[in-house]
Protein backbone atom coordinates (compact mmCIF):
# COMPACT_ATOMS: atom_id res chain seq x y z
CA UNK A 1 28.12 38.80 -50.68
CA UNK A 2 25.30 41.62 -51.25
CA UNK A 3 22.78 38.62 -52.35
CA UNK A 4 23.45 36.28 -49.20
CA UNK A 5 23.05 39.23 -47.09
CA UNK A 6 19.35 39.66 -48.50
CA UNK A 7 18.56 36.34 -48.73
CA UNK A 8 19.56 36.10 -45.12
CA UNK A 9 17.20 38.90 -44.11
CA UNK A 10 14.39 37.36 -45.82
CA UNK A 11 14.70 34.02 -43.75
CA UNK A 12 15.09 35.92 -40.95
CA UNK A 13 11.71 37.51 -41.87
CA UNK A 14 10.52 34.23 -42.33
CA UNK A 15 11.56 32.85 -39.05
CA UNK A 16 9.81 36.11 -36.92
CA UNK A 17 6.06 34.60 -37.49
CA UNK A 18 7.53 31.25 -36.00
CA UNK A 19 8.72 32.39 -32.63
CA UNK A 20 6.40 35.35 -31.99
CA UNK A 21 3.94 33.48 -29.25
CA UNK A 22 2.05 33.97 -25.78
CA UNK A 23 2.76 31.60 -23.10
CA UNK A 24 0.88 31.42 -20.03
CA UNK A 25 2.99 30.81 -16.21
CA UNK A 26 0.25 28.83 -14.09
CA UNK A 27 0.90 26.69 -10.51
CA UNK A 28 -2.31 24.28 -11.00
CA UNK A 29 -1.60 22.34 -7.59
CA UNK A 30 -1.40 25.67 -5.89
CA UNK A 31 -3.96 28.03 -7.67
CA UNK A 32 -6.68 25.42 -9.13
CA UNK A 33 -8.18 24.79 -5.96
CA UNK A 34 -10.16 27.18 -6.47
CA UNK A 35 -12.12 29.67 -9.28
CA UNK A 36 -10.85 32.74 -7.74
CA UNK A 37 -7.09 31.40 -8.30
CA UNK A 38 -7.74 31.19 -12.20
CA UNK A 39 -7.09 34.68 -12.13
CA UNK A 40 -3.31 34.23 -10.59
CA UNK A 41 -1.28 33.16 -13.58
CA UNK A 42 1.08 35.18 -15.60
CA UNK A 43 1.42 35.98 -19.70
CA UNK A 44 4.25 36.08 -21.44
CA UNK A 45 4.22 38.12 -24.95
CA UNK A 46 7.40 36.78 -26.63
CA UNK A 47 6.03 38.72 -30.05
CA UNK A 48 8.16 41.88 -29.59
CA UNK A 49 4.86 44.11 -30.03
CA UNK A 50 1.62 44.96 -27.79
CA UNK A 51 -0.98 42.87 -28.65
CA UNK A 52 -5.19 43.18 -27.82
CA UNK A 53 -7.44 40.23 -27.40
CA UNK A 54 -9.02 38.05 -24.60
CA UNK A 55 -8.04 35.66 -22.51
CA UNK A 56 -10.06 32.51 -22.33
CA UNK A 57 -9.60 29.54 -19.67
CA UNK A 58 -11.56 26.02 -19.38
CA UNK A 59 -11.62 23.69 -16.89
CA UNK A 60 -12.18 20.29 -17.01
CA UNK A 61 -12.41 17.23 -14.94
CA UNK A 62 -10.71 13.93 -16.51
CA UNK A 63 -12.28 11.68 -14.31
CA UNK A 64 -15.79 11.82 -14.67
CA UNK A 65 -14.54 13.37 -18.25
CA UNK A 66 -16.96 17.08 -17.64
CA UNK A 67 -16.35 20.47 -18.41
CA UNK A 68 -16.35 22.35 -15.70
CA UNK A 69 -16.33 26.15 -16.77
CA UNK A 70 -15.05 28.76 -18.99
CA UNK A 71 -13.79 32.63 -17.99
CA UNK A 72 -13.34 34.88 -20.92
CA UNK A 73 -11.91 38.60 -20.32
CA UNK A 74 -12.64 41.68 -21.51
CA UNK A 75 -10.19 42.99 -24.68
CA UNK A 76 -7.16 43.46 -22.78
CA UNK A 77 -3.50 44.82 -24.16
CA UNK A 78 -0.69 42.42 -23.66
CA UNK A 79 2.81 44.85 -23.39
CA UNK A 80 5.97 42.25 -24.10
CA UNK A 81 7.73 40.53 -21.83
CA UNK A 82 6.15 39.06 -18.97
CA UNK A 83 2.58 40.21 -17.36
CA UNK A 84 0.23 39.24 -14.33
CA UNK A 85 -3.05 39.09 -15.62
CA UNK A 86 -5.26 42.24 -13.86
CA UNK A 87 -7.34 41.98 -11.40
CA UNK A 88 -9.77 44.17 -12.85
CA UNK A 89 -9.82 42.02 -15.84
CA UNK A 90 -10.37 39.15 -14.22
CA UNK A 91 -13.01 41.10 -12.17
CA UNK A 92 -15.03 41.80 -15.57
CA UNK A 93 -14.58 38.13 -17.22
CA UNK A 94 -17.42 36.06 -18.23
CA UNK A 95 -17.87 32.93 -16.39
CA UNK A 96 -19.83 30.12 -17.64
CA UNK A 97 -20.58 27.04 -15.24
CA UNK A 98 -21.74 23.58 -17.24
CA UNK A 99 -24.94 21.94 -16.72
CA UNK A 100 -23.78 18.82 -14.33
CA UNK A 101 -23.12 18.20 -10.56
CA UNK A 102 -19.45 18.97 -10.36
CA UNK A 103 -20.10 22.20 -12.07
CA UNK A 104 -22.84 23.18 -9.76
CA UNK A 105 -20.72 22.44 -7.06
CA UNK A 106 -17.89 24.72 -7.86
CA UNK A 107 -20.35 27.66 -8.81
CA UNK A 108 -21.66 27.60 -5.31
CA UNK A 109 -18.70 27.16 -2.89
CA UNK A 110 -16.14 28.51 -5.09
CA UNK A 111 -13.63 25.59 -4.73
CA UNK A 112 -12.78 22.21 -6.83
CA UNK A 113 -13.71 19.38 -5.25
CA UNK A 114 -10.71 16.31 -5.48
CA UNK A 115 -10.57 15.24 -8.87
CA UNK A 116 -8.05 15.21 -11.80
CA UNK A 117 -8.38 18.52 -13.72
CA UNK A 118 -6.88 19.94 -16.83
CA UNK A 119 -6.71 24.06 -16.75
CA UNK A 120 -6.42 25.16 -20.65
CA UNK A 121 -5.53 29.44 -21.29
CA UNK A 122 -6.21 30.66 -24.32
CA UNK A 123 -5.12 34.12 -25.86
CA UNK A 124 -7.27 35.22 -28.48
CA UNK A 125 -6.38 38.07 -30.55
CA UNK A 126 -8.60 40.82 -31.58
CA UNK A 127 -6.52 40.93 -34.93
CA UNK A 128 -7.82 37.85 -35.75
CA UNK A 129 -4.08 36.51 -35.53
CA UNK A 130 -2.84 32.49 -34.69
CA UNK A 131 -4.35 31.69 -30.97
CA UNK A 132 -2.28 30.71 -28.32
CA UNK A 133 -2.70 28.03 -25.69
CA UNK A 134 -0.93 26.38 -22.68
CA UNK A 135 -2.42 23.45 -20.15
CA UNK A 136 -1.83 22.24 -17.06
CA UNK A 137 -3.16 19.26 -15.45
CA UNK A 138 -3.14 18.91 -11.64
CA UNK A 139 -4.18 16.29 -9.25
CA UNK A 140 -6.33 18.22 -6.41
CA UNK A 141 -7.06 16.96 -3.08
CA UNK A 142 -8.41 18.03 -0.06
CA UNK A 143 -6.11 20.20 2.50
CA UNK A 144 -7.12 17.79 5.24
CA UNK A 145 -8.61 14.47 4.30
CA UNK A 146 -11.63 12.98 5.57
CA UNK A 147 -9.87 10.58 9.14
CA UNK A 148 -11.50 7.86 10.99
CA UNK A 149 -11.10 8.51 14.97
CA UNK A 150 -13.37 5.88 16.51
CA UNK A 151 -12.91 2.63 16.60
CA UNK A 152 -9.21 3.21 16.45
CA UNK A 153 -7.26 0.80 13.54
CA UNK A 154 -6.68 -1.93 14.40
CA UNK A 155 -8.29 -1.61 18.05
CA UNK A 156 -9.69 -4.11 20.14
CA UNK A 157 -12.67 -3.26 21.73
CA UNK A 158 -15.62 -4.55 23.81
CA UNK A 159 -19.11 -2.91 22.04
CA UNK A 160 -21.01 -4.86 20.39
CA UNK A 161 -22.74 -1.38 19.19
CA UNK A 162 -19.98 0.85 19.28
CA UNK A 163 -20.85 4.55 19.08
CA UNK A 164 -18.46 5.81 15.59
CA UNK A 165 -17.05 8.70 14.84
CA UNK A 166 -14.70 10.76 11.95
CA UNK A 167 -13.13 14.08 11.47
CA UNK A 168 -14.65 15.96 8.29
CA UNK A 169 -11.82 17.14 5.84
CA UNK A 170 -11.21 20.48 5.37
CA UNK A 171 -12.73 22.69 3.35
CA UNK A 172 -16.00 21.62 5.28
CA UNK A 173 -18.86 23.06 3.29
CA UNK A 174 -22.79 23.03 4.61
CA UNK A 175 -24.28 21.05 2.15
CA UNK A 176 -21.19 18.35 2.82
CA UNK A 177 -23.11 14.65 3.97
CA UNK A 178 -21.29 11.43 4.63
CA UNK A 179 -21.82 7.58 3.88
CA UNK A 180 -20.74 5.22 6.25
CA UNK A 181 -20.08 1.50 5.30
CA UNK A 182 -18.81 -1.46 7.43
CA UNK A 183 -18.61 -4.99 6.53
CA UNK A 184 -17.06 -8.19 8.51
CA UNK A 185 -13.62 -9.02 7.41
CA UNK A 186 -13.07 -12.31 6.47
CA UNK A 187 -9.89 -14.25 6.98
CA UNK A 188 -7.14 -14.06 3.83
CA UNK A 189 -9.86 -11.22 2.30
CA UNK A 190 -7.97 -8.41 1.03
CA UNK A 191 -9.01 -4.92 3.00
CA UNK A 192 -9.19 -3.34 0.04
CA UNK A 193 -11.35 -5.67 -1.79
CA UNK A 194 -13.76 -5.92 1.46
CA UNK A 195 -16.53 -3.25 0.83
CA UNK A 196 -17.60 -5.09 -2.09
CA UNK A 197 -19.15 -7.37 0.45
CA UNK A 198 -22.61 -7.31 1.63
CA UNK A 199 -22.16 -4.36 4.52
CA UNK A 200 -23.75 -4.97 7.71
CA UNK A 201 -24.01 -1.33 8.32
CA UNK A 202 -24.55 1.03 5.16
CA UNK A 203 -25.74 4.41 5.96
CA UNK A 204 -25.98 7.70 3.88
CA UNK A 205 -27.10 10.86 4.11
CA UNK A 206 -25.69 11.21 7.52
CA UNK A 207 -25.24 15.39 8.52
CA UNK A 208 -22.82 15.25 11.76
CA UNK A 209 -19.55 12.96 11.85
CA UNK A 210 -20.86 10.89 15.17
CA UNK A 211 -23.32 8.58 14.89
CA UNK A 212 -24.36 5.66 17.10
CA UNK A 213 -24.61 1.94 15.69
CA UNK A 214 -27.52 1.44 14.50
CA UNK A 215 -30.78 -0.42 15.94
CA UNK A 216 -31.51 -1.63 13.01
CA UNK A 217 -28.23 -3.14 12.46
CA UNK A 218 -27.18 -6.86 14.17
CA UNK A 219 -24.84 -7.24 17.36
CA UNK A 220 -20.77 -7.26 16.11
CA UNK A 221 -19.73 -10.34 17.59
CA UNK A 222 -17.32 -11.54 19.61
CA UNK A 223 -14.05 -12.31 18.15
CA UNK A 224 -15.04 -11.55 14.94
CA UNK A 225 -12.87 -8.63 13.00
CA UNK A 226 -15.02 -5.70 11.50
CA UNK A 227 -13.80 -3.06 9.03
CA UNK A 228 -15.19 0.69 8.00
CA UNK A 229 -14.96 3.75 6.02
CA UNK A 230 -16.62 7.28 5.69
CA UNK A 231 -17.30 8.82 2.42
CA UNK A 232 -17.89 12.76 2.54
CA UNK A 233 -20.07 13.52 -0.67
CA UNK A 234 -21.99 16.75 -1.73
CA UNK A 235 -24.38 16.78 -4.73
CA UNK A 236 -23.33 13.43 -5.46
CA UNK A 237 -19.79 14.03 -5.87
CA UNK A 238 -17.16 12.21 -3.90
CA UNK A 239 -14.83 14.93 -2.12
CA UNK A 240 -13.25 12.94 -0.10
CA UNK A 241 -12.57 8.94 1.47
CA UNK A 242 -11.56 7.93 4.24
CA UNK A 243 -8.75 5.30 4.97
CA UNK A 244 -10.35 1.55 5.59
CA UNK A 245 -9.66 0.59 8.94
CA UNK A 246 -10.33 -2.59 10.95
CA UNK A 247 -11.43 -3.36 15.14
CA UNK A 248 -12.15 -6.81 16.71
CA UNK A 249 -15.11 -7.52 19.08
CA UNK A 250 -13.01 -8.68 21.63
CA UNK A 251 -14.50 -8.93 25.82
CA UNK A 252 -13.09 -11.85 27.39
CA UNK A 253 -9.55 -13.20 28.19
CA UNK A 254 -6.96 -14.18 25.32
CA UNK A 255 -6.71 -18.00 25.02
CA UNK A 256 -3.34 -19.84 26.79
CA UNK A 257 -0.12 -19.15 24.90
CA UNK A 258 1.11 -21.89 22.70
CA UNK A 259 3.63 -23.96 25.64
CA UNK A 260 6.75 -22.66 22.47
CA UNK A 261 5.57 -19.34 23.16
CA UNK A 262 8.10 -17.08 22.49
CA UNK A 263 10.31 -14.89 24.07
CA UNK A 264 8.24 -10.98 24.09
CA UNK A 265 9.94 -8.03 24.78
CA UNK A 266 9.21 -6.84 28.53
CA UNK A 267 7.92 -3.60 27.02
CA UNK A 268 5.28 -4.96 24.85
CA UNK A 269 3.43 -6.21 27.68
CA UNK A 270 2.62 -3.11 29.13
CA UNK A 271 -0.81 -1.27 29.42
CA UNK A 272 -2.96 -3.74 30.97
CA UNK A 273 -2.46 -6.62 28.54
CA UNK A 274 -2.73 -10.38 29.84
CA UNK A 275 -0.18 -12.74 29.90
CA UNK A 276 -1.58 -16.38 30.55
CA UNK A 277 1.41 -18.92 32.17
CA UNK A 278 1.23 -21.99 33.32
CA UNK A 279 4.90 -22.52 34.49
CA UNK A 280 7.48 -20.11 32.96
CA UNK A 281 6.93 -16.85 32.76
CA UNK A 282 8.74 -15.39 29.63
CA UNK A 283 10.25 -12.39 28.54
CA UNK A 284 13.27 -10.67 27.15
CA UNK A 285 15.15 -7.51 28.88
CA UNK A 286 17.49 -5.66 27.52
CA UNK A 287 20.57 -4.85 29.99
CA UNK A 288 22.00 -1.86 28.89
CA UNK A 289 23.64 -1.07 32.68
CA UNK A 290 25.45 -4.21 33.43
CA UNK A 291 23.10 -5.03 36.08
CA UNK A 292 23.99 -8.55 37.46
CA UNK A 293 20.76 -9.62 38.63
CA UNK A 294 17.28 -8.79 37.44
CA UNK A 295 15.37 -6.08 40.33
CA UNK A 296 11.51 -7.20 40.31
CA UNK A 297 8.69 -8.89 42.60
CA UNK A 298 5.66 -10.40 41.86
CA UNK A 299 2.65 -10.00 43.99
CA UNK A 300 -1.07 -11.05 43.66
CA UNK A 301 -3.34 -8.40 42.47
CA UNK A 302 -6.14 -9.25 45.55
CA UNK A 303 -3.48 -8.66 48.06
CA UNK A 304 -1.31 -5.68 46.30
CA UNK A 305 0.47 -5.42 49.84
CA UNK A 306 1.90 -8.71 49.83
CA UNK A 307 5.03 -9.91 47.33
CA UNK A 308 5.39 -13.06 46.54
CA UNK A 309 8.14 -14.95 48.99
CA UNK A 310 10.99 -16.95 47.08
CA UNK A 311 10.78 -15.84 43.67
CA UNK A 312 13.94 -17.18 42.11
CA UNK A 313 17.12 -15.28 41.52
CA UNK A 314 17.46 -13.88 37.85
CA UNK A 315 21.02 -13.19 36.45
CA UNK A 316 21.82 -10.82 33.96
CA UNK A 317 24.22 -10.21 31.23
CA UNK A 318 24.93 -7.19 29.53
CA UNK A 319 22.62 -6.61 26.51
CA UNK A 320 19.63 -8.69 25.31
CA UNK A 321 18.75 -11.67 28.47
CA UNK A 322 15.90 -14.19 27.74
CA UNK A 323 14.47 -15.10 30.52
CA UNK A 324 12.68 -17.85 32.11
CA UNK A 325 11.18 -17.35 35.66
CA UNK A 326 10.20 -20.97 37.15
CA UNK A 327 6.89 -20.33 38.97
CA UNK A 328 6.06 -23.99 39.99
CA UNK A 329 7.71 -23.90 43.23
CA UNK A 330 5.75 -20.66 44.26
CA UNK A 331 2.84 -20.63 45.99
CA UNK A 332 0.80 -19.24 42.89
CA UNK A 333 -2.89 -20.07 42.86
CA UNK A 334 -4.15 -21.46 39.41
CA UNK A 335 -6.74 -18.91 37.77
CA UNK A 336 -5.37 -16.47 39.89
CA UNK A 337 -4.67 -12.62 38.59
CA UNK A 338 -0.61 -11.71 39.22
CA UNK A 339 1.59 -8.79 39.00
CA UNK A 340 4.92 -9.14 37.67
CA UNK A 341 6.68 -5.71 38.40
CA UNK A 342 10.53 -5.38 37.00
CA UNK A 343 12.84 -2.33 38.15
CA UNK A 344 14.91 -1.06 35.40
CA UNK A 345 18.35 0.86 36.80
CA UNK A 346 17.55 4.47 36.25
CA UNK A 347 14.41 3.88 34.27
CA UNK A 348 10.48 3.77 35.43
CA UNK A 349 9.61 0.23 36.79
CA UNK A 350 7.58 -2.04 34.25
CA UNK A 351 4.14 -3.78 35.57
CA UNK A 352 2.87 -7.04 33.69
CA UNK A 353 -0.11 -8.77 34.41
CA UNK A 354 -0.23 -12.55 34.12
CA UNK A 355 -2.46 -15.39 34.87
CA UNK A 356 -1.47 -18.65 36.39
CA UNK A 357 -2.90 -21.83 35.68
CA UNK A 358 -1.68 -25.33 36.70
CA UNK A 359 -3.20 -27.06 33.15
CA UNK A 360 -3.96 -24.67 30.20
CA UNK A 361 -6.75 -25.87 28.10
């Protein structure tokens, strides 16, 4: 029994070395934004002892594959258990920028700019003892991304030199400049494949986040679809893009509705849009009162005083009604400008504007 017993305590002895280790406690996606939250991470001395050596940290940037920096501290005295790493030492580290862009951007605004980093702490003993290392990789973007305002996605819009403008993301720094690109869209093109076109507008450098089109720059034209995006840059690196959106050059009337034109929900015709007729005027309502018979006029937009005589009675089921209002036997003028206006029960009236033609082209 006396001979296990030793042979026990010499694996334990063994086994000590194995598990005696520093690990570090670091939230990248919170404190790698920026150098100053290097120093917020926490050691833990698992060794069972003090211990005296330096802490080291690198930074790098997967992406564009650079090194970014390096801190080293002063000789410090790890106690066991867990630590916060002191102020003062971090105070009193070493930094060391690299030689490229990124670096230079980080050295003078203090922050990372987006990228894909890998943040590496080292303990180094002064007893010339097995280092110790942990990583952490984080994904860091901007706290407010760059955002188109003007031409709104997907907008329709009647400038054929429309003034354009972004919001900047946030942080904002001085020596931040944008590029703007926009390119025609052509039909089936994927949006995402569509800067890789020829841009009709490319402009860089730009300081402020309005600019007005350009003079050099041909006329959008009519009908045609036009997308853009803003690139905020500083030193050559990216820091931020902005969403690709799309507008259409669009001034005069929509052509006739196909005569199968479908049934459209009363409420998607508000807001000043046209709807072109020729003899039924079409439109679904939801009933959700058990109203028997729709409440509406229709009156020309010339004379706003004067409804429309004789408009034909609507009935109404409960729930979803299609409806068809005959307008031959009105007195409607074709090419004419009318305003349908329907009178929900206990909700605000509804206003469509339609135009009336005899024989759509």
């Amino acid at each position: 029994m006396k001979r296990i017993f030793i042979l026990a305590a010499i694996g334990i002895l063994f086994l000590l070395p194995a598990t005696a280790q520093f690990n570090f406690l670091f939230i990248a996606e919170v404190y790698g934004r920026s150098v100053d939250g290097l120093g917020n991470f926490q050691i833990q001395n698992l060794s069972g002892q003090s211990r005296k050596g330096q802490i080291h940290v690198s930074v790098r940037e997967n992406i564009s594959k650079v090194q970014v920096l390096t801190l080293t501290s002063p000789v410090i005295t790890i106690e066991p258990g867990n630590a916060t790493f002191p102020a003062s030492a971090y105070a009193n580290s070493v930094f060391r920028f690299s030689s490229n862009p990124l670096a230079a951007i980080v050295s003078q605004t203090r922050n990372f700019p987006p990228g894909e980093y890998t943040f590496c702490f080292s303990f180094l003993p002064s007893d010339k003892g097995d280092d110790y290392e942990n990583c952490f990789d984080a994904n860091i973007q901007p706290l407010v991304p760059i955002n188109l305002i003007n031409p709104a996605d997907q907008d329709k819009i009647c400038q054929k030199r429309p003034p354009l403008s972004w919001q900047p993301p946030v942080p904002y720094p001085a020596g931040m400049r944008f590029r703007l690109e926009l390119t025609e869209k052509k039909q089936g093109q994927n949006v995402e494949n569509l800067l890789m076109n020829a841009p009709l507008v490319l402009m860089d450098n730009i300081p402020s986040t309005t600019i007005n089109y350009p003079s050099f720059a041909p006329d959008l034209k009519e009908g045609h679809t036009y997308c853009w995006q803003v690139i905020a840059y500083q030193n050559g690196v990216i820091l931020s893009r902005s969403e690709i959106w799309e507008f259409t050059v669009q001034c005069t009337e929509p052509n006739a509705p196909d005569p199968q034109d479908s049934y459209r929900e009363l409420k998607s015709l508000e807001n000043g849009n046209y709807y072109i007729t020729s003899r039924l005027l079409k439109f679904s309502f939801q009933n959700n009162y058990n109203i028997k018979r729709l409440d509406y006029s229709i009156q020309d937009i010339e004379k706003p005083e004067e409804k429309i005589k004789h408009i034909p009675d609507v009935p109404l089921k409960p729930g979803l009604n299609k409806i068809d209002i005959d307008l031959s036997d009105l007195d409607l003028v074709s090419g004419k400008h009318y305003l349908l206006k329907v009178y929900p029960f206990n909700q605000p009236e509804v206003q469509v504007r339609f135009i009336y033609r005899e024989n759509p082209q």
